[in-house]
Each structure stands twice: as C-alpha cells, then as structure tokens.
C-alpha atoms as a PDB file:
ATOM      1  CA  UNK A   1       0.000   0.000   0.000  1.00  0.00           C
ATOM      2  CA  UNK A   2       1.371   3.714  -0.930  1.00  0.00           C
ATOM      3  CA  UNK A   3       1.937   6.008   1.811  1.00  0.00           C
ATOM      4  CA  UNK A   4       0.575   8.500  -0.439  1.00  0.00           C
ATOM      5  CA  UNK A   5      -3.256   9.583  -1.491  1.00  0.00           C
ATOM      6  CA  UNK A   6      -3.073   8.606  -4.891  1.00  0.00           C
ATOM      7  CA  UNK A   7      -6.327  10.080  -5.508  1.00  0.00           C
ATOM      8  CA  UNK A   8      -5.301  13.464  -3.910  1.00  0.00           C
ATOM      9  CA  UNK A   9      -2.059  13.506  -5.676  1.00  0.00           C
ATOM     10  CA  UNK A  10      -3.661  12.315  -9.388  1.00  0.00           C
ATOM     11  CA  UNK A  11      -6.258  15.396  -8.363  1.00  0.00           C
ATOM     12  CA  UNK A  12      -4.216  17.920  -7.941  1.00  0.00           C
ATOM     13  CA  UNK A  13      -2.051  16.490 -10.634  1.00  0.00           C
ATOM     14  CA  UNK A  14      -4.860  15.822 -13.173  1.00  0.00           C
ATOM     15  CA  UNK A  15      -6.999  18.529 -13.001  1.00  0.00           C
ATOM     16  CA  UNK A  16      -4.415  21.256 -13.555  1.00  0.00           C
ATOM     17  CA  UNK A  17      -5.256  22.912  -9.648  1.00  0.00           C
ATOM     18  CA  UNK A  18      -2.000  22.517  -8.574  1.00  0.00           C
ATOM     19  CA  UNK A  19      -0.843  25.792  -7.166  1.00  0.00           C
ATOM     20  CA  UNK A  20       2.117  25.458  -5.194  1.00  0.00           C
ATOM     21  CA  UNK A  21      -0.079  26.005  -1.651  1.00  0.00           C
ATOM     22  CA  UNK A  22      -1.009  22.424  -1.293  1.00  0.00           C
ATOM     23  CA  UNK A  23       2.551  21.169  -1.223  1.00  0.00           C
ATOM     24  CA  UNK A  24       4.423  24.432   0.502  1.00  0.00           C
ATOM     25  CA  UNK A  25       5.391  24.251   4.202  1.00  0.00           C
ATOM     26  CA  UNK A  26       6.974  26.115   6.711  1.00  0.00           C
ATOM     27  CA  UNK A  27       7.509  22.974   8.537  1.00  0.00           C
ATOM     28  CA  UNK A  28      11.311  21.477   9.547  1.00  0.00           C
ATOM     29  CA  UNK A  29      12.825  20.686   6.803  1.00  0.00           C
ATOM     30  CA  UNK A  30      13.343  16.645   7.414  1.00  0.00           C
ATOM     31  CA  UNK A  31      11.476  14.401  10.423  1.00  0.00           C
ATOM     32  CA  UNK A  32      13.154  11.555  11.782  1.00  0.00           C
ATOM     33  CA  UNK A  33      13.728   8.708   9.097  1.00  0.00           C
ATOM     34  CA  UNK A  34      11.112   6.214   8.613  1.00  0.00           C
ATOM     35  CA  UNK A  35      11.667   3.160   9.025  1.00  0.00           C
ATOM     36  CA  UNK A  36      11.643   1.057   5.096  1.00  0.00           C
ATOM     37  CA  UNK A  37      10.824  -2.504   4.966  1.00  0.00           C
ATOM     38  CA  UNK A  38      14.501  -3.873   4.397  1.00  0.00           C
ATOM     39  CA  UNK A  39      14.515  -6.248   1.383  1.00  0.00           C
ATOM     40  CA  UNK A  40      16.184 -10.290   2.354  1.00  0.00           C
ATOM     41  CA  UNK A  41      19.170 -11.596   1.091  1.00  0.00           C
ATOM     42  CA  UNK A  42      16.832 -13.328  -1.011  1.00  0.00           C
ATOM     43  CA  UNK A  43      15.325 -10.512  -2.616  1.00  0.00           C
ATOM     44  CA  UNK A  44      18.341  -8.339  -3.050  1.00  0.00           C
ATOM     45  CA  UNK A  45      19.940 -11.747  -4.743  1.00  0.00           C
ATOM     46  CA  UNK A  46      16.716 -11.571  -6.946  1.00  0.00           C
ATOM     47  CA  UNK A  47      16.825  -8.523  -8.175  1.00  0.00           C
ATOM     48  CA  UNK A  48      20.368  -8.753  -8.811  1.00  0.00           C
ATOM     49  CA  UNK A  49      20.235 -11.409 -10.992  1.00  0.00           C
ATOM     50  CA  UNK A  50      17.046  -9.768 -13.128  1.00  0.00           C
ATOM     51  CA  UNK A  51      19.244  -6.952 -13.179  1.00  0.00           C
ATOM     52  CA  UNK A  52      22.223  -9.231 -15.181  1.00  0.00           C
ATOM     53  CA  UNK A  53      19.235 -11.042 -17.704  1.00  0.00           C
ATOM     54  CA  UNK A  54      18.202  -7.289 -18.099  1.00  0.00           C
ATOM     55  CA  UNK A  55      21.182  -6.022 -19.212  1.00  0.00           C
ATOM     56  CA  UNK A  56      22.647  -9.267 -21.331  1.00  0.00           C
ATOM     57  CA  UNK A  57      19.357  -9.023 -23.057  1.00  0.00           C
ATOM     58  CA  UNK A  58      20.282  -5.346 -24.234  1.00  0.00           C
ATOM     59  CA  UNK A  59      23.307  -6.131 -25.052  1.00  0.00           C
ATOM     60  CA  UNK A  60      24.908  -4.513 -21.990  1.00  0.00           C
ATOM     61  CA  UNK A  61      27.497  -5.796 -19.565  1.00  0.00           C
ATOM     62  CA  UNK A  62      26.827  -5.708 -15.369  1.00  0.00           C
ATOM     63  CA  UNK A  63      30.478  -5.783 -14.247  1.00  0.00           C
ATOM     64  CA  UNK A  64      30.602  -6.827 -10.499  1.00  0.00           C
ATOM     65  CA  UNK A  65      31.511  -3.195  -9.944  1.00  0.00           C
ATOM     66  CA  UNK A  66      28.737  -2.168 -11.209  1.00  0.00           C
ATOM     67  CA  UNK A  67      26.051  -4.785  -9.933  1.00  0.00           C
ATOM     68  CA  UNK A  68      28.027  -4.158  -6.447  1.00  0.00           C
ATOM     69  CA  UNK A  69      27.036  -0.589  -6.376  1.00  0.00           C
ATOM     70  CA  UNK A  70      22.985  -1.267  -7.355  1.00  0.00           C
ATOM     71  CA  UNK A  71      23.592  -4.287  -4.609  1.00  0.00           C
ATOM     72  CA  UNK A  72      24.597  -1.623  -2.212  1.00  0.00           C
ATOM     73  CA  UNK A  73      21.565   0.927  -3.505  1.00  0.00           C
ATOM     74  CA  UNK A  74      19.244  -2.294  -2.726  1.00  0.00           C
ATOM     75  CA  UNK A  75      20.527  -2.149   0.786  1.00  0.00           C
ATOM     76  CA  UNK A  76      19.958   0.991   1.381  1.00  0.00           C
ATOM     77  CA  UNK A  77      16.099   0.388   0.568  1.00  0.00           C
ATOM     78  CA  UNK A  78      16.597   1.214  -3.059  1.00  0.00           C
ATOM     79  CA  UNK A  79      17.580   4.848  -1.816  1.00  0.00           C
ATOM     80  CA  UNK A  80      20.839   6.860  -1.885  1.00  0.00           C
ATOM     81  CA  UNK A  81      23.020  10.207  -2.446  1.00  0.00           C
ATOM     82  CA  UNK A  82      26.300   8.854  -4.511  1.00  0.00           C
ATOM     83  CA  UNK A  83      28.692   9.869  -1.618  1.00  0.00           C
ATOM     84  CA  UNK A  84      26.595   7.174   0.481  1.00  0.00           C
ATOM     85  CA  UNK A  85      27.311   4.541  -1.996  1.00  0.00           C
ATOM     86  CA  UNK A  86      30.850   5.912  -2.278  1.00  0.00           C
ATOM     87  CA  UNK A  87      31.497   5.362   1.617  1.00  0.00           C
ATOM     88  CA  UNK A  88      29.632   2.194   1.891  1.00  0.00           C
ATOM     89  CA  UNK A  89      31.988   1.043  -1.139  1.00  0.00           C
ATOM     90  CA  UNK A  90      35.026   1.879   0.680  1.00  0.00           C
ATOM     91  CA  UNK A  91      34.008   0.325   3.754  1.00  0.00           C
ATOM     92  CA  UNK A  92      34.672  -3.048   1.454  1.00  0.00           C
ATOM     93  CA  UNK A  93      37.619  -2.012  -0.352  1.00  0.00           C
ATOM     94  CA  UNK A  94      39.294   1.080   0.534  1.00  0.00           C
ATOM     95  CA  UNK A  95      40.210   4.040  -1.291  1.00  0.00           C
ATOM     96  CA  UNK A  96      37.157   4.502  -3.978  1.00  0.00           C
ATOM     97  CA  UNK A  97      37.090   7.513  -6.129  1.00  0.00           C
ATOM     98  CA  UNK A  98      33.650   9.216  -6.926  1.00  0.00           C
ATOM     99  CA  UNK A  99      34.072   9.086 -10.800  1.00  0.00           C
ATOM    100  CA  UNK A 100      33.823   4.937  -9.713  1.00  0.00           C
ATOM    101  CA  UNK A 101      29.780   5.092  -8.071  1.00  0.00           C
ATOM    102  CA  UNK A 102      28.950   7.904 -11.096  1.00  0.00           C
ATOM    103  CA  UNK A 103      29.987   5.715 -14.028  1.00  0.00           C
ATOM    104  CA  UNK A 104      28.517   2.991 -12.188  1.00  0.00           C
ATOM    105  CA  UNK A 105      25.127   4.801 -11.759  1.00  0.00           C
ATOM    106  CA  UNK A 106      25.466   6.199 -14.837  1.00  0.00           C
ATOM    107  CA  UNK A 107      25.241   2.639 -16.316  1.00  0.00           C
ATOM    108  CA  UNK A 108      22.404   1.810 -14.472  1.00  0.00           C
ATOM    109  CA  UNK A 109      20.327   4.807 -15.002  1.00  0.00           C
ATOM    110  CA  UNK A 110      20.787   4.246 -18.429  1.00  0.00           C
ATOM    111  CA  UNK A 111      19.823   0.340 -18.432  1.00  0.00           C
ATOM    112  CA  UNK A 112      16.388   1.270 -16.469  1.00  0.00           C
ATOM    113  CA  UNK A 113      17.486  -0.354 -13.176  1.00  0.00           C
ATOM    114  CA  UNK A 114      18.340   3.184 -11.291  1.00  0.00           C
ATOM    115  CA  UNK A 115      16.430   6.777 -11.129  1.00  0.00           C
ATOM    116  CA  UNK A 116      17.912   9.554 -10.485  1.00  0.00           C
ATOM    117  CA  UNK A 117      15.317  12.115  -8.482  1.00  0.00           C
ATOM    118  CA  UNK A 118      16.826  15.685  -8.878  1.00  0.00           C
ATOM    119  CA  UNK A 119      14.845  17.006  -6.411  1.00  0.00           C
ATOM    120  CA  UNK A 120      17.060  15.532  -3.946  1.00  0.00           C
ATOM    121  CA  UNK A 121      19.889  14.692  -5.446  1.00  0.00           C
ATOM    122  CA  UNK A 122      19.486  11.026  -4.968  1.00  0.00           C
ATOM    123  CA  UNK A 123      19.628   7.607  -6.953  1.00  0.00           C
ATOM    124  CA  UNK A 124      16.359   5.052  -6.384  1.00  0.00           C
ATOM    125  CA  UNK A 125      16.082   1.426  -7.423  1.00  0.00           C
ATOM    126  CA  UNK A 126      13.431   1.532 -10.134  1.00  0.00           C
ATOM    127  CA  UNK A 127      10.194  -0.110  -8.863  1.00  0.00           C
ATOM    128  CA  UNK A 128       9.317  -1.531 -11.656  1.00  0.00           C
ATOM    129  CA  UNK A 129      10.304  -5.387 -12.813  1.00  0.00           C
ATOM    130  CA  UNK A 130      13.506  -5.205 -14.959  1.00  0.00           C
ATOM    131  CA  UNK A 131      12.126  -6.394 -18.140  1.00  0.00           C
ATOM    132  CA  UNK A 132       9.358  -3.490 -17.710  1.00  0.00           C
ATOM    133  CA  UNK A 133      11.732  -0.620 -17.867  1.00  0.00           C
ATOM    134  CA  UNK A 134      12.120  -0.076 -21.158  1.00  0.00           C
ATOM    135  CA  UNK A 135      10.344   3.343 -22.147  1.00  0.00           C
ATOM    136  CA  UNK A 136       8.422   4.529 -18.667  1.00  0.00           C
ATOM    137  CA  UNK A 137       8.786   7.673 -17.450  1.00  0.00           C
ATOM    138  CA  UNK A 138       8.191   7.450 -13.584  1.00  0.00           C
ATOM    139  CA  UNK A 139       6.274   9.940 -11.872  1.00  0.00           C
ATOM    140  CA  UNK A 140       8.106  10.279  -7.931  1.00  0.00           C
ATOM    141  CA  UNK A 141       6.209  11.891  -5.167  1.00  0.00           C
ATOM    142  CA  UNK A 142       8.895  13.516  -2.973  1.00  0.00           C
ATOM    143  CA  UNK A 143       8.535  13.723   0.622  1.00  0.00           C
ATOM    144  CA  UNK A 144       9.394  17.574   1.420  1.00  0.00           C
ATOM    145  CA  UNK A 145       9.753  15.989   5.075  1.00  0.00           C
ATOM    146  CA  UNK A 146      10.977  12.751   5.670  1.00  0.00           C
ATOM    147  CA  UNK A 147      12.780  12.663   1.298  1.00  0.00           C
ATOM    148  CA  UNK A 148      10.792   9.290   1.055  1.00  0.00           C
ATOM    149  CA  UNK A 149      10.161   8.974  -2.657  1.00  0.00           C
ATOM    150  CA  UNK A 150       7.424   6.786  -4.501  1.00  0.00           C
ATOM    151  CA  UNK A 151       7.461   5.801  -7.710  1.00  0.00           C
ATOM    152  CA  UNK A 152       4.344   5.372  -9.274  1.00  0.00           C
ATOM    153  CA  UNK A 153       3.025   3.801 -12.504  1.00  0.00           C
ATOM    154  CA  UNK A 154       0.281   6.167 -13.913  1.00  0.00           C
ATOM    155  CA  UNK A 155       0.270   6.164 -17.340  1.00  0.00           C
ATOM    156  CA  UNK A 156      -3.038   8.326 -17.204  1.00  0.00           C
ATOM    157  CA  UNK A 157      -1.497  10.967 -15.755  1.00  0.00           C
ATOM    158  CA  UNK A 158       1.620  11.211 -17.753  1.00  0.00           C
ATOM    159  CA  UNK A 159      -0.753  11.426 -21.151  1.00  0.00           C
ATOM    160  CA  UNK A 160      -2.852  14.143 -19.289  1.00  0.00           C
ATOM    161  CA  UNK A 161       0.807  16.215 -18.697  1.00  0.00           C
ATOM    162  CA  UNK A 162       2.002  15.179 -22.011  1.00  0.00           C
ATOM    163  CA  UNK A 163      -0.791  16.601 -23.653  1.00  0.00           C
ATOM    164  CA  UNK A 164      -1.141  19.924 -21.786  1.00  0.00           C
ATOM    165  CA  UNK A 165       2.482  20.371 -22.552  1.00  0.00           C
ATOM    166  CA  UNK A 166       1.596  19.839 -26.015  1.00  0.00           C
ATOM    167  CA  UNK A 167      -1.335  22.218 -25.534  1.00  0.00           C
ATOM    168  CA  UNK A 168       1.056  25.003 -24.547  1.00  0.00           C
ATOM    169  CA  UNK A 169       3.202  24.459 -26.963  1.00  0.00           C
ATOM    170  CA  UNK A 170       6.054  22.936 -25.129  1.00  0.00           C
ATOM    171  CA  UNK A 171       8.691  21.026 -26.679  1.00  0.00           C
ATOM    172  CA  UNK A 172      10.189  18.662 -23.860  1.00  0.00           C
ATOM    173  CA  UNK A 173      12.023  15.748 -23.263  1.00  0.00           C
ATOM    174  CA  UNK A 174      10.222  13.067 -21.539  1.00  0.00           C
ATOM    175  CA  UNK A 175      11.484  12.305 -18.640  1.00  0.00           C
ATOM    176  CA  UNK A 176      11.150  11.521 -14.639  1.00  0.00           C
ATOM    177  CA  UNK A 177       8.251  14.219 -13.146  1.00  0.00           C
ATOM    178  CA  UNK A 178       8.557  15.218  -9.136  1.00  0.00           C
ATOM    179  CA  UNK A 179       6.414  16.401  -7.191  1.00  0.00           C
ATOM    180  CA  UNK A 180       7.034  17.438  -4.025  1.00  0.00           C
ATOM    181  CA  UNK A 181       4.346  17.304  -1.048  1.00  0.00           C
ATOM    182  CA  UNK A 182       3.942  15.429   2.249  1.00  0.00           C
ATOM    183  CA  UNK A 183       3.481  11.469   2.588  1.00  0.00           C
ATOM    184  CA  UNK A 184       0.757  10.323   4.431  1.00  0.00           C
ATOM    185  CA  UNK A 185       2.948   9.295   7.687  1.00  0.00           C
ATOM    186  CA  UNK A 186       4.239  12.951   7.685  1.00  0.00           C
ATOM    187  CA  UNK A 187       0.795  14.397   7.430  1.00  0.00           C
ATOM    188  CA  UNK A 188      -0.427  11.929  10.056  1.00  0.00           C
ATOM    189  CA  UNK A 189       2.625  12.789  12.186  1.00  0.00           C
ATOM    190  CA  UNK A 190       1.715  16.606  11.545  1.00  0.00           C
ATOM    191  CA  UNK A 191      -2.142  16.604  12.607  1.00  0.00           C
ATOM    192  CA  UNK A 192      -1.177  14.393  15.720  1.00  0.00           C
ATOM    193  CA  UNK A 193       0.897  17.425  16.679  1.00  0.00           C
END
C-alpha cells in the first residue's frame, strides 16, 4: 500500500489545480527517518540477478563493480546520495574515487534499473520489474519531510501532462516528473501534533 493519497495527488495532478499552496510548508525541513521494509538476502539476490538477464538481453554488460554498487543501492532500501554509496563502497575495499559510483550509476540509469530524483539529489532502485523498464517515465512523489520517494506507474497521468504540454506548446524531453508534497505518515505525524 502507498503512503501517499493517490487520488489526492492524481487530483491535484490531473486537473491542472496545482498551485504550489497544497505542497508548501513552513515545517522542519526533514522528520526523523522512517523506518523502510529492508529487502532479504533473497530478494536483493533476486533482483540482482534480473538486473544481469536485463542487461545481457540489451546487449549490456553488469560488471561486479557495477552490480556491487545497485547491490549496495538495494541495501539501502533502493535509496541513496552517490557519496553514500561511495562510503559504503570503501568500507569493502578502501580508497574509492567518486568518478567509480557515477559511471557505475550512470550505467544503471541508463539500463532502467536506477532513477535519479533531482529534487534531492538522490539515486532510487526503479520499482518496476527489470524487463518493464524499457520506455516509462516514472512519476516520484517527494517527501518535502521525511525525502521518502514513490514511484508510481500512472500512465493516465503522464498522457494528461504530455498533452497539456503539447497544448502550450512545449517542446520537452520526456522524462522523470517530481512532485514534491507530504506522505501520508508525515501528514499523520503533523495533525497528531
């Protein structure tokens, strides 16, 4: 289940009422961290190995470097800034340059496995199943609070933005959208206090 109204969100979203008050605070900028369902040795093994199929089906190569550094993304709950990835690397070898987690991420933002959500300069696991990625464009709700991000799968609502792009004459390149706003635990948390 999504921490987030999805029928709020595709409302605002949808309907064009977005105006910036719904999703502006004056709150703290960040809670205390929630607490993300950690994924098994199991899973993480899983997804690794989709991940290889995925990218030997392209035509694509996952080094170990590489598949180490989405391993160590997966451990993190899917979540990360670079320099996170760069320290958990060292922790297993040493001395690791940042150039080594940005090619790697690179790669795997380019394969469909990785997202990179600019509004807070992180990296995400994609949520969808490897041999889905090829051509979505996610939609992330952003957590103005807490940074958890969401990835949903609304094709709906992409068409309805594509097309009022279109309407206004706007000539861009698909890609992720953001939106910033509260989660539901943050709201929760919020009306509790």
């Amino acid at each position: 289940c999504s921490p987030w109204s999805r029928a709020r969100w595709r409302d605002i979203f949808c309907a064009g009422r977005y105006t910036g008050a719904e999703m502006t605070s004056t709150r703290p900028r960040r809670s205390a961290p929630r607490a993300e369902p950690r994924l098994t040795e199991k899973e993480i093994a899983a997804r690794l190995a989709h991940a290889d199929a995925h990218c030997r089906e392209r035509g694509a190569q996952l080094t170990a470097q590489r598949a180490e550094v989405y391993e160590l993304l997966l451990r993190r709950q899917g979540s990360a800034k670079a320099y996170d990835l760069q320290h958990d690397l060292q922790q297993r070898r040493g001395r690791v340059a940042p150039t080594t987690i940005y090619r790697a991420l690179e790669f795997l933002v380019e394969q469909g496995l990785v997202h990179r959500v600019d509004a807070l300069n992180r990296f995400v696991a994609c949520s969808h199943e490897p041999d889905e990625t090829e051509g979505h464009h996610p939609l992330f709700l952003v957590c103005s609070t807490c940074e958890r991000t969401t990835e949903l799968h609304d094709d709906a609502a992409l068409a309805a933005l594509a097309r009022s792009l279109e309407a206004a004459g706007a000539d861009f390149v698909q890609s992720a959208v953001e939106i910033k706003g509260l989660c539901r635990d943050c709201r929760e948390h919020e009306h509790q206090h």
